[in-house]
Protein backbone atom coordinates (compact mmCIF):
# COMPACT_ATOMS: atom_id res chain seq x y z
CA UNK A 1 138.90 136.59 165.46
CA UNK A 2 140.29 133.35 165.15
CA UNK A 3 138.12 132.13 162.23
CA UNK A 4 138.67 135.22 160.50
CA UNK A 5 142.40 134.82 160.59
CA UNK A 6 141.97 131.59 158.84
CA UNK A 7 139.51 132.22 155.90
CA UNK A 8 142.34 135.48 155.60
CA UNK A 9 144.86 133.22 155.42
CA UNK A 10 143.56 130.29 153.20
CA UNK A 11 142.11 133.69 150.85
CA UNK A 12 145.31 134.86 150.62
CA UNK A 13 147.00 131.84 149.18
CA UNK A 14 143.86 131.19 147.21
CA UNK A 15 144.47 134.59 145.60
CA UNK A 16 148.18 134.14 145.16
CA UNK A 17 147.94 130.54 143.39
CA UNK A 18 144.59 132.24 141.06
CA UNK A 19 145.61 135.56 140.05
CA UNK A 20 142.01 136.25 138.79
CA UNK A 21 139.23 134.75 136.44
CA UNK A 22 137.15 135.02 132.99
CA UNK A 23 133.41 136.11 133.26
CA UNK A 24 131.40 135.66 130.18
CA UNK A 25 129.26 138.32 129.52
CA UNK A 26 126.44 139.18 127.00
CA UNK A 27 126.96 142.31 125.17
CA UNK A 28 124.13 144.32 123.66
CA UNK A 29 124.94 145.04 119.53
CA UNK A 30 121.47 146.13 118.39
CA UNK A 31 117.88 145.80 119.51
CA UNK A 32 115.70 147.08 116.84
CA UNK A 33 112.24 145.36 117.75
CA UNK A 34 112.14 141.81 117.30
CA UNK A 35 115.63 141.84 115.62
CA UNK A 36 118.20 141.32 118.97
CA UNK A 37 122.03 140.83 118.34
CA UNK A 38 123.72 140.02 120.87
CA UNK A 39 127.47 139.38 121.51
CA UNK A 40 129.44 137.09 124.23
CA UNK A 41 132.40 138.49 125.58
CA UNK A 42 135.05 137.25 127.97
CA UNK A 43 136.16 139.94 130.86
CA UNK A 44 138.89 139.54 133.04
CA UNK A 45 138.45 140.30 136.81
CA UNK A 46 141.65 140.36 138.22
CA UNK A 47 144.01 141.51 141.23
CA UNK A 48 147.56 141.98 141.90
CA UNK A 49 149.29 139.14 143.75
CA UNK A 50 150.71 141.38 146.45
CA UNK A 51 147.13 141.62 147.73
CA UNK A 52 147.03 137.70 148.05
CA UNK A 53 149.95 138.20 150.22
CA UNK A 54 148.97 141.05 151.91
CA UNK A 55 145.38 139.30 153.27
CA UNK A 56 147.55 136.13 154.00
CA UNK A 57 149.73 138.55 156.42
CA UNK A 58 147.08 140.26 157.85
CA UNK A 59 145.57 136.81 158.71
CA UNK A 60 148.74 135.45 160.26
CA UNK A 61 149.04 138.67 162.72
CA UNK A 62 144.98 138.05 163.42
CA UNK A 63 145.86 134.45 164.75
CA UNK A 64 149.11 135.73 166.90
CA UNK A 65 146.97 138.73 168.28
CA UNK A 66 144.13 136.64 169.42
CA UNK A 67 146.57 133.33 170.96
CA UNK A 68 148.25 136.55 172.84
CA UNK A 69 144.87 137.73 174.17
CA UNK A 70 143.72 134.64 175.38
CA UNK A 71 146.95 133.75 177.31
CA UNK A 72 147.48 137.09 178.66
């Protein structure tokens, strides 16, 4: 539980500091036989930065919960 609170953690801040990325993707026009057009387009893939935050949190209470357990 541990490890998982830390790859939560450094995702969160990860996710906070990036708030998302550009794919490049190949978009069909036409494809009539051995005529092809094709067209590159950029798409956005992102996510709020709350959710950063919110995985960073969840994290920090995973590494408190299992130090408790193991002292207890």
């Amino acid at each position: 539980m541990k490890a998982l609170g830390i790859i939560l953690i450094i995702a969160g801040i990860v996710m906070i500091l990036f708030r998302g990325f550009y794919v490049e993707t190949d978009k069909e026009i036409l494809d009539a036989g051995p005529i092809e057009i094709t067209k590159k387009e950029n798409r956005w893939i992102g996510w709020p930065t709350y959710a950063g935050g919110i995985a960073a949190v969840a994290g920090i209470v995973l590494l408190i919960s299992s130090g408790k357990r193991r002292g207890a």
